[in-house]
PDB file of N, CA and C in Angstrom:
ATOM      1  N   UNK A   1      -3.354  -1.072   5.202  1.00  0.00           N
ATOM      2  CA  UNK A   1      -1.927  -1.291   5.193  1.00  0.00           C
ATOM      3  C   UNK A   1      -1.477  -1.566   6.632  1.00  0.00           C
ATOM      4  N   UNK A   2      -0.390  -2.116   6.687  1.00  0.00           N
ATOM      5  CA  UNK A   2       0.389  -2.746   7.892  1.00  0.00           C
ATOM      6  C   UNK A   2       1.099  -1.717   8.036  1.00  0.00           C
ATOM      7  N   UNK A   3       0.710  -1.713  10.058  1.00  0.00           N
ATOM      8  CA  UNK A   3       1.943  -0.641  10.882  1.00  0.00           C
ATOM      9  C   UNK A   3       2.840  -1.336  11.657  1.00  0.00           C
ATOM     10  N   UNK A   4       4.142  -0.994  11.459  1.00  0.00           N
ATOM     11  CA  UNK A   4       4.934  -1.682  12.130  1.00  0.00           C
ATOM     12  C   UNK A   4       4.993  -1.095  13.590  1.00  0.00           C
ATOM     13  N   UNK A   5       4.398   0.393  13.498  1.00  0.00           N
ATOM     14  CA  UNK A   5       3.841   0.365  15.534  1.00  0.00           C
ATOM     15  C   UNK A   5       2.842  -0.053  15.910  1.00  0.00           C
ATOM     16  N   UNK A   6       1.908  -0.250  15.292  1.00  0.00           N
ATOM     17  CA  UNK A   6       0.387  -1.380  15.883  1.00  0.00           C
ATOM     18  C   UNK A   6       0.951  -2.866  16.304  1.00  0.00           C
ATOM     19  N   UNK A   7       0.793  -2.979  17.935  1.00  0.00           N
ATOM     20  CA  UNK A   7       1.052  -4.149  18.176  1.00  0.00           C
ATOM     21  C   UNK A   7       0.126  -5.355  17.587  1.00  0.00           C
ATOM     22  N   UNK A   8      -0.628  -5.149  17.289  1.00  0.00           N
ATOM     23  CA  UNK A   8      -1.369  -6.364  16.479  1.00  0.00           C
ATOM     24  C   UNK A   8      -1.316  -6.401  15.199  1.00  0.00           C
ATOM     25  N   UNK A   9      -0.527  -5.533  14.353  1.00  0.00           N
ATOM     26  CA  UNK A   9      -0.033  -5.505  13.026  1.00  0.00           C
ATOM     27  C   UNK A   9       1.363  -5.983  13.293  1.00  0.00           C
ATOM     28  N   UNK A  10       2.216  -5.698  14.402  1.00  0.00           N
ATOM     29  CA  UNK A  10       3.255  -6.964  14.714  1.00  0.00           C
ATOM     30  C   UNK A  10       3.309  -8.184  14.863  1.00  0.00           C
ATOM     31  N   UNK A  11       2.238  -8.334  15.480  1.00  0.00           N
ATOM     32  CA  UNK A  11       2.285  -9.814  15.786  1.00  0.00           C
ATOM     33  C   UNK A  11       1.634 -10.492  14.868  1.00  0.00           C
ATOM     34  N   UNK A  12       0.555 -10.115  13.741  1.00  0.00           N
ATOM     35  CA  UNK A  12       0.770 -10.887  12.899  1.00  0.00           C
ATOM     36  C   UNK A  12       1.742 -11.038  11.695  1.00  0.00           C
ATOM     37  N   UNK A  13       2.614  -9.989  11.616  1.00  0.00           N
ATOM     38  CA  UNK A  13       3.712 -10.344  10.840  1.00  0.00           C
ATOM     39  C   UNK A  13       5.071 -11.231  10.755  1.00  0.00           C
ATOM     40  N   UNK A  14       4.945 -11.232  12.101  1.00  0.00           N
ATOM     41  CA  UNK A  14       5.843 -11.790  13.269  1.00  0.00           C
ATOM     42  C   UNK A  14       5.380 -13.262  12.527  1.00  0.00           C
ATOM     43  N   UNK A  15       4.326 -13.559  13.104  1.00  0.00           N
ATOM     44  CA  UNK A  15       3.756 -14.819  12.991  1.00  0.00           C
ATOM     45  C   UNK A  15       3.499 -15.037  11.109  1.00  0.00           C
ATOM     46  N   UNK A  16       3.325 -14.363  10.454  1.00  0.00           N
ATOM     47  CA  UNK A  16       3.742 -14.738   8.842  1.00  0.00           C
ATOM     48  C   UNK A  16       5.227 -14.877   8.922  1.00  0.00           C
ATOM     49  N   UNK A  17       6.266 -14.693   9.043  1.00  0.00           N
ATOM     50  CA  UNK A  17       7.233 -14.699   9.194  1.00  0.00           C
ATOM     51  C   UNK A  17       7.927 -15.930   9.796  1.00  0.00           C
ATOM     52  N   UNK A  18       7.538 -16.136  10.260  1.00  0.00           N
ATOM     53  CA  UNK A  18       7.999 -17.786  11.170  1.00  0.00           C
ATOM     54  C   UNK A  18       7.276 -18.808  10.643  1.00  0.00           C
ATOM     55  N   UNK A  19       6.525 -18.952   9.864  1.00  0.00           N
ATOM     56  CA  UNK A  19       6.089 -19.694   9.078  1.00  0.00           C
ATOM     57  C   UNK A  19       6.644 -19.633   7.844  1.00  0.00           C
ATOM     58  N   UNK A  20       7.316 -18.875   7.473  1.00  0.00           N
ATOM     59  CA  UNK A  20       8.137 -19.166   5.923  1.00  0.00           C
ATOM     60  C   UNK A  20       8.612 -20.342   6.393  1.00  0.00           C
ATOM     61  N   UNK A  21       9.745 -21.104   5.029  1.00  0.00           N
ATOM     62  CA  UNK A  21       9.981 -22.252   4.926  1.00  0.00           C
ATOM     63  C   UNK A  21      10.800 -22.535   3.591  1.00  0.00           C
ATOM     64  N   UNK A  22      12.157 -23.009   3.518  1.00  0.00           N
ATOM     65  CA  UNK A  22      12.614 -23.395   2.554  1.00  0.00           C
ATOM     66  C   UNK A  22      11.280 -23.711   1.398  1.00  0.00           C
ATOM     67  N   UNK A  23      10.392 -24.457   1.338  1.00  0.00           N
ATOM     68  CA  UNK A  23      10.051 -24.731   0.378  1.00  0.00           C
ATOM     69  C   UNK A  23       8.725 -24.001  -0.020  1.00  0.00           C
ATOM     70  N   UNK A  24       8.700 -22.539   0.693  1.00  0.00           N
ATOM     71  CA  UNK A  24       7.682 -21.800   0.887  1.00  0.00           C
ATOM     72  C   UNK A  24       7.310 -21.131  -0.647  1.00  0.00           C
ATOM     73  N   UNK A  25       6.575 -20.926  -0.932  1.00  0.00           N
ATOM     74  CA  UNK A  25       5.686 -20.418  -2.597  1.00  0.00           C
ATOM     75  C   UNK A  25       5.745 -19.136  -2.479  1.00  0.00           C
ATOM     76  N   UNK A  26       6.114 -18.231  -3.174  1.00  0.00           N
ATOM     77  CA  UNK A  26       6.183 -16.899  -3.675  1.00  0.00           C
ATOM     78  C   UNK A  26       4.641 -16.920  -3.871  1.00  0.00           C
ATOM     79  N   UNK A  27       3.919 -15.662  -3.412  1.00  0.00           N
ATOM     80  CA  UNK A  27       3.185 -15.166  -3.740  1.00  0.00           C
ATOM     81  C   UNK A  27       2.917 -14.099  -5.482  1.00  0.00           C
ATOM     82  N   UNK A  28       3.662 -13.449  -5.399  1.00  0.00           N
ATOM     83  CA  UNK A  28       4.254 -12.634  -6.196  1.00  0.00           C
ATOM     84  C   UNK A  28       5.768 -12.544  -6.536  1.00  0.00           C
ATOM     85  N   UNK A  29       6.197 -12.093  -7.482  1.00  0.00           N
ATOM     86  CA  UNK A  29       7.529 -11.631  -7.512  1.00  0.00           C
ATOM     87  C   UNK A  29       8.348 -13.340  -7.813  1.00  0.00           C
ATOM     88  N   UNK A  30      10.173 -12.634  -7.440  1.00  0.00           N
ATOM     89  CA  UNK A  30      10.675 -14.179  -8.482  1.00  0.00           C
ATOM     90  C   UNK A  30      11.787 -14.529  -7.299  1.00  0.00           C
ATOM     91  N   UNK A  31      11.638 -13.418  -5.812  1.00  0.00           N
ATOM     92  CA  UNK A  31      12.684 -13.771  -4.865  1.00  0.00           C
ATOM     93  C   UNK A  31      12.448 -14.912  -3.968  1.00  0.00           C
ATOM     94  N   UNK A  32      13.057 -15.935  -3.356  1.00  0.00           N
ATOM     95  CA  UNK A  32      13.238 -17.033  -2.367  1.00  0.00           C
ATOM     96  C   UNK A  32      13.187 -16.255  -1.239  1.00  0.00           C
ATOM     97  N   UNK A  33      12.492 -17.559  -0.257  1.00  0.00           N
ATOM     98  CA  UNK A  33      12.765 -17.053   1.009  1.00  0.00           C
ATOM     99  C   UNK A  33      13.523 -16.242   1.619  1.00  0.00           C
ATOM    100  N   UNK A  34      14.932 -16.689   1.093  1.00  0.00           N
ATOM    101  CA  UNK A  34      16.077 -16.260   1.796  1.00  0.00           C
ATOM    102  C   UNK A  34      16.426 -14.938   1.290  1.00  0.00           C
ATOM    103  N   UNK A  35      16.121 -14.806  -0.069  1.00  0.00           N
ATOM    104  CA  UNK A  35      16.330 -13.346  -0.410  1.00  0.00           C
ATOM    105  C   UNK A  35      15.609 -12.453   0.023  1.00  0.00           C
ATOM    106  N   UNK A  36      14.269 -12.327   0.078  1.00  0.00           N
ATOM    107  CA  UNK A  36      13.010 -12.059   0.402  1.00  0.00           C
ATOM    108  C   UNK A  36      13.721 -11.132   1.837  1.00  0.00           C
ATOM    109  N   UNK A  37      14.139 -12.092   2.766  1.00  0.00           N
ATOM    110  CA  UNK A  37      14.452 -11.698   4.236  1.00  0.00           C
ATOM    111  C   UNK A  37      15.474 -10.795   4.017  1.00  0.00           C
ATOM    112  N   UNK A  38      16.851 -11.033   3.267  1.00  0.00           N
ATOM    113  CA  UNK A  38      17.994 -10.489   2.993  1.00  0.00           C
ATOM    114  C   UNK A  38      17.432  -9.395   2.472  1.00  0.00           C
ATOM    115  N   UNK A  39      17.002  -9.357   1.902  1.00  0.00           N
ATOM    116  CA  UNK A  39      16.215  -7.882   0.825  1.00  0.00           C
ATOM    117  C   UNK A  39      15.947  -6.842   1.952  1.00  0.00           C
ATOM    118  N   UNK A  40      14.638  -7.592   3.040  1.00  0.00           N
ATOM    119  CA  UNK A  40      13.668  -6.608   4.038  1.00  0.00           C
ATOM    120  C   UNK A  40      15.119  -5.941   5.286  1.00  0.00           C
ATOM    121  N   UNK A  41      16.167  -6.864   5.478  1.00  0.00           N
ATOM    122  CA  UNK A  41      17.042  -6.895   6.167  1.00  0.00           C
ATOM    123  C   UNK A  41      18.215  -5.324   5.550  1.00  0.00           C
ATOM    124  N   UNK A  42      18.293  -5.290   4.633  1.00  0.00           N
ATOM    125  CA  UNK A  42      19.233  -3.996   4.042  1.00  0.00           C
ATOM    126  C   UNK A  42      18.604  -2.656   4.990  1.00  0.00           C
ATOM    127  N   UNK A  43      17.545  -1.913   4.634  1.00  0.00           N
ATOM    128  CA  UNK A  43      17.978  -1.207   5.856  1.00  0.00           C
ATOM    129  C   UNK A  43      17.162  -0.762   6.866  1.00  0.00           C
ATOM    130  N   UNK A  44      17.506  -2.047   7.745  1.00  0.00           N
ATOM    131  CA  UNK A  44      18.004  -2.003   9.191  1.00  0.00           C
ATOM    132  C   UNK A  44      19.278  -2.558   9.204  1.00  0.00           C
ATOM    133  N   UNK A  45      20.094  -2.190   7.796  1.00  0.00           N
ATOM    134  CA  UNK A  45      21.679  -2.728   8.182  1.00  0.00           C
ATOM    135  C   UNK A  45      22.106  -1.411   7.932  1.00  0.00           C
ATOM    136  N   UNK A  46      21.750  -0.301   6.890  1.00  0.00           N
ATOM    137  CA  UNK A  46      21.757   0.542   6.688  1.00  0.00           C
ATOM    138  C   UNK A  46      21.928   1.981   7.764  1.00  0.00           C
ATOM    139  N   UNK A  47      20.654   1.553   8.942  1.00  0.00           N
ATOM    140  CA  UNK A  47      20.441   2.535   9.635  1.00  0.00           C
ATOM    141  C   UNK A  47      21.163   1.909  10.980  1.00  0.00           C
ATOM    142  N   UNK A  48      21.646   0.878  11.196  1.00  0.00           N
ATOM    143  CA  UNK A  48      22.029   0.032  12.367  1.00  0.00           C
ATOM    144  C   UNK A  48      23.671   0.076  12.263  1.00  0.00           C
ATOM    145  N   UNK A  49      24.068  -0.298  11.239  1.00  0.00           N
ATOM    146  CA  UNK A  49      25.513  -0.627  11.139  1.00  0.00           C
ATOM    147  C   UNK A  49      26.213   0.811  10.205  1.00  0.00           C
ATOM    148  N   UNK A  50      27.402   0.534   9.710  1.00  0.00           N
ATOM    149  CA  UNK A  50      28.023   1.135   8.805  1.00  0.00           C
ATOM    150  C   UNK A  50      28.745   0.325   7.558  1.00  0.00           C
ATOM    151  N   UNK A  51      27.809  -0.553   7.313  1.00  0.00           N
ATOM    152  CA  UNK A  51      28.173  -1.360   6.424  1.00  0.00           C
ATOM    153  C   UNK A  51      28.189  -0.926   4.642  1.00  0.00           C
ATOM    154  N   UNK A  52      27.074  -0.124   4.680  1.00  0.00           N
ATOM    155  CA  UNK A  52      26.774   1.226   3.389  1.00  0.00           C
ATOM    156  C   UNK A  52      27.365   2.283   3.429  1.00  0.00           C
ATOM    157  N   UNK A  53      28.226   2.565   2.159  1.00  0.00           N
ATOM    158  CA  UNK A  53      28.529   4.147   2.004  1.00  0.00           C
ATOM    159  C   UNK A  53      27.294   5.024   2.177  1.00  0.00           C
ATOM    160  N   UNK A  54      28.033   6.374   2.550  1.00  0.00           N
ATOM    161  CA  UNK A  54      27.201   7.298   2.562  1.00  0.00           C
ATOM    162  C   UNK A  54      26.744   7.850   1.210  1.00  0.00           C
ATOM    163  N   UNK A  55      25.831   8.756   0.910  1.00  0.00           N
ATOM    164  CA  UNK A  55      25.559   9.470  -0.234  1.00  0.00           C
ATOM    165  C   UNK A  55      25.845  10.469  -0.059  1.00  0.00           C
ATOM    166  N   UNK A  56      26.672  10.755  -1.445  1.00  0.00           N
ATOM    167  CA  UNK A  56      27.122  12.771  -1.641  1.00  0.00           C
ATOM    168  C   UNK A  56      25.997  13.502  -1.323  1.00  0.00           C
ATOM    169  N   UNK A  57      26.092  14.914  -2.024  1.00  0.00           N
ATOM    170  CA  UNK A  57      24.511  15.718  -2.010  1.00  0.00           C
ATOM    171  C   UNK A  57      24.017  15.810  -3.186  1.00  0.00           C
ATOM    172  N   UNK A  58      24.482  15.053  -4.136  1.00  0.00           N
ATOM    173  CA  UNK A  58      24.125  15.435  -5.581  1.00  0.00           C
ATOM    174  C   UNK A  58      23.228  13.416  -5.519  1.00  0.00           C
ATOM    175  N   UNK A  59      23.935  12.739  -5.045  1.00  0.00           N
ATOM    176  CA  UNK A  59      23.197  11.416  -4.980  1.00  0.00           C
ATOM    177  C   UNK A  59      21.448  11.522  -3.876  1.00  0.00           C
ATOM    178  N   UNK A  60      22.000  12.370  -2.864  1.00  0.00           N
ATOM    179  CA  UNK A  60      20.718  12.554  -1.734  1.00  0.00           C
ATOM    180  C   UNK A  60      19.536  12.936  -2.376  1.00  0.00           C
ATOM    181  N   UNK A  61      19.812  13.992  -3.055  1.00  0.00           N
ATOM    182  CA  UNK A  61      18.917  15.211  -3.708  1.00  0.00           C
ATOM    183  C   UNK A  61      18.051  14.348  -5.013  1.00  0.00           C
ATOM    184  N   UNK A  62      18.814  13.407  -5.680  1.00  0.00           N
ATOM    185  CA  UNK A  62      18.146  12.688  -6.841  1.00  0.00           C
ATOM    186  C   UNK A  62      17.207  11.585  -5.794  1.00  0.00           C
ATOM    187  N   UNK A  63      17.922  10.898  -5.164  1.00  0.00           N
ATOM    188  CA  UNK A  63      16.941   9.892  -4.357  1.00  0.00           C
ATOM    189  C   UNK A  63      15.589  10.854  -3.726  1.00  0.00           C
ATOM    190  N   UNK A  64      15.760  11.748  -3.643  1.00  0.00           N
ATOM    191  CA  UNK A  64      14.748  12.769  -2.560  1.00  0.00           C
ATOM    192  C   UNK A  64      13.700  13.262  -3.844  1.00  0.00           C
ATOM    193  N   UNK A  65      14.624  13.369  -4.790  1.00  0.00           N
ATOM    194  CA  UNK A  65      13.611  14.004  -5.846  1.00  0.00           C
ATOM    195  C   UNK A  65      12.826  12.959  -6.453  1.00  0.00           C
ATOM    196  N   UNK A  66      13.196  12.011  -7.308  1.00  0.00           N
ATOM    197  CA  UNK A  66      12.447  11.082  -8.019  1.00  0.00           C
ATOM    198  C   UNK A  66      12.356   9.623  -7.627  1.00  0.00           C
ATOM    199  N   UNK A  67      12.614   9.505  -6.640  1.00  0.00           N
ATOM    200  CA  UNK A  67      12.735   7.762  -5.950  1.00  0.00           C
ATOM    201  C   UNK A  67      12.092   7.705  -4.319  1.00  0.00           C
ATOM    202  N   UNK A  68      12.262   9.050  -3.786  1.00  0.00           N
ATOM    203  CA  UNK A  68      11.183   8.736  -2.035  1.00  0.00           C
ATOM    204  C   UNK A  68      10.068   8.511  -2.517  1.00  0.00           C
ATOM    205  N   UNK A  69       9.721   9.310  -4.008  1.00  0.00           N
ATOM    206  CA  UNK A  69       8.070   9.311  -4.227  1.00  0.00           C
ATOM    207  C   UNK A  69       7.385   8.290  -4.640  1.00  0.00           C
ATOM    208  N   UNK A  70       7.967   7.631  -4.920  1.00  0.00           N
ATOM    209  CA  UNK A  70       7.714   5.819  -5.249  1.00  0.00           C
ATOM    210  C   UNK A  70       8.007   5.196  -4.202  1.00  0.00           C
ATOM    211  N   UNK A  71       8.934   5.233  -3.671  1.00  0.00           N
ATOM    212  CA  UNK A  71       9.233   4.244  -2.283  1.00  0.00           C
ATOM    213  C   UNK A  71       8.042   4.059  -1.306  1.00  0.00           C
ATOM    214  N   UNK A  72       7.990   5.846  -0.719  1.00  0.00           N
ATOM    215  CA  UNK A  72       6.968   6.170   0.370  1.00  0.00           C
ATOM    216  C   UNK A  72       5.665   6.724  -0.215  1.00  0.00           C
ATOM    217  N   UNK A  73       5.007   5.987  -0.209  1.00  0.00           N
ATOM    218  CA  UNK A  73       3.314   6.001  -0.850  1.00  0.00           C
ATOM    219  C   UNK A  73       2.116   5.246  -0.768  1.00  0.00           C
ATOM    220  N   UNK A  74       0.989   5.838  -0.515  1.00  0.00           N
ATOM    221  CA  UNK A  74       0.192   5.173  -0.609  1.00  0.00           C
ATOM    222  C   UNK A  74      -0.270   4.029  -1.398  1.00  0.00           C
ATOM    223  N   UNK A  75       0.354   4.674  -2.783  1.00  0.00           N
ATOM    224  CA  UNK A  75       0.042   3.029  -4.073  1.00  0.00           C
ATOM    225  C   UNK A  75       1.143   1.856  -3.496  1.00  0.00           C
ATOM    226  N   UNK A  76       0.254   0.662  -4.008  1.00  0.00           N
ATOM    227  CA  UNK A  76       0.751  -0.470  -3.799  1.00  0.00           C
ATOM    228  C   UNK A  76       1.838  -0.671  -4.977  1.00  0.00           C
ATOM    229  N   UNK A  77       3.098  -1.666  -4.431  1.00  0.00           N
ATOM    230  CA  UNK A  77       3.563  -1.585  -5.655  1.00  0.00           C
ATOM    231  C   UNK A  77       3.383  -2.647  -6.421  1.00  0.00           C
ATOM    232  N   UNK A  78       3.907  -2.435  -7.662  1.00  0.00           N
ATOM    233  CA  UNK A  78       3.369  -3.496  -8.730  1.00  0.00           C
ATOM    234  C   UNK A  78       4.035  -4.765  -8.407  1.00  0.00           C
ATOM    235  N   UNK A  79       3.343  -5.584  -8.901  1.00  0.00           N
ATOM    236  CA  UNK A  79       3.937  -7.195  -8.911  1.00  0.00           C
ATOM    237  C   UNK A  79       4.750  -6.907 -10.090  1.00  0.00           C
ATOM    238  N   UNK A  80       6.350  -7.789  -9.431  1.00  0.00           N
ATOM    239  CA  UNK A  80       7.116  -8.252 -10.203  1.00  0.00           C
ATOM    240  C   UNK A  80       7.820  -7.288 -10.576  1.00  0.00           C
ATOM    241  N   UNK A  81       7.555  -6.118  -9.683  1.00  0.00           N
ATOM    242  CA  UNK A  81       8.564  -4.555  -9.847  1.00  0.00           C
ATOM    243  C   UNK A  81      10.305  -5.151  -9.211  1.00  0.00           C
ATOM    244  N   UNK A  82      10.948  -4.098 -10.275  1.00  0.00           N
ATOM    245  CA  UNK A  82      12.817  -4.516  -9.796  1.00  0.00           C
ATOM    246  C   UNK A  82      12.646  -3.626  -8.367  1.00  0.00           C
ATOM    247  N   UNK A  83      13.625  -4.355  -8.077  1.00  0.00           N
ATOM    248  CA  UNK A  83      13.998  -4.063  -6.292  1.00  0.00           C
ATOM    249  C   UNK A  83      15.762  -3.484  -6.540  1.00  0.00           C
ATOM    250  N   UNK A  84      16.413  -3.127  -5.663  1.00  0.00           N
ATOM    251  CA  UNK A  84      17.875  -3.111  -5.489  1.00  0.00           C
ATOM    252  C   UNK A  84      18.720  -4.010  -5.354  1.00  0.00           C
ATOM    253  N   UNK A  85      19.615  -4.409  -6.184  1.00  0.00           N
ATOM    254  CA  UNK A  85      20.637  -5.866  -5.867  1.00  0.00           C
ATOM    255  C   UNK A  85      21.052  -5.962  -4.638  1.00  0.00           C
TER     256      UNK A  85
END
């Protein structure tokens, strides 16, 4: 798996990344370029800006309970899994 602190796991992402392309082919999944980026882009808008409400403690506690454990994990996730609008 890819670290985003390994400088040589940066720079080749970096460099996948600048090679997208309007008319670039999905590997997997059914998002466009542009969503694709917009998608990876939420949060570092999240943790950067104040553009997102906050969560109560009754919303924190459900994300903490049944949704970090899928998010943050070793398994890969499935092709063609729903993402967040």
């Amino acid at each position: 798996m890819k670290n985003v602190f390994d400088k040589e796991d940066v720079a080749e992402i970096i460099n996948r990344i600048e090679k997208l392309n309007y008319s670039s082919k999905q590997l997997w999944g059914k998002m466009r370029v542009a969503q694709i980026l917009a998608h990876c882009n939420v949060s570092y808008e999240m943790v950067y800006t104040d553009i997102h409400l906050k969560s109560n403690m009754f919303v924190k506690f459900i994300l903490k309970s049944f949704i970090k454990n899928k998010v943050v994990n070793t398994i890969p996730y499935k092709k063609n899994g729903k993402t967040a609008p």
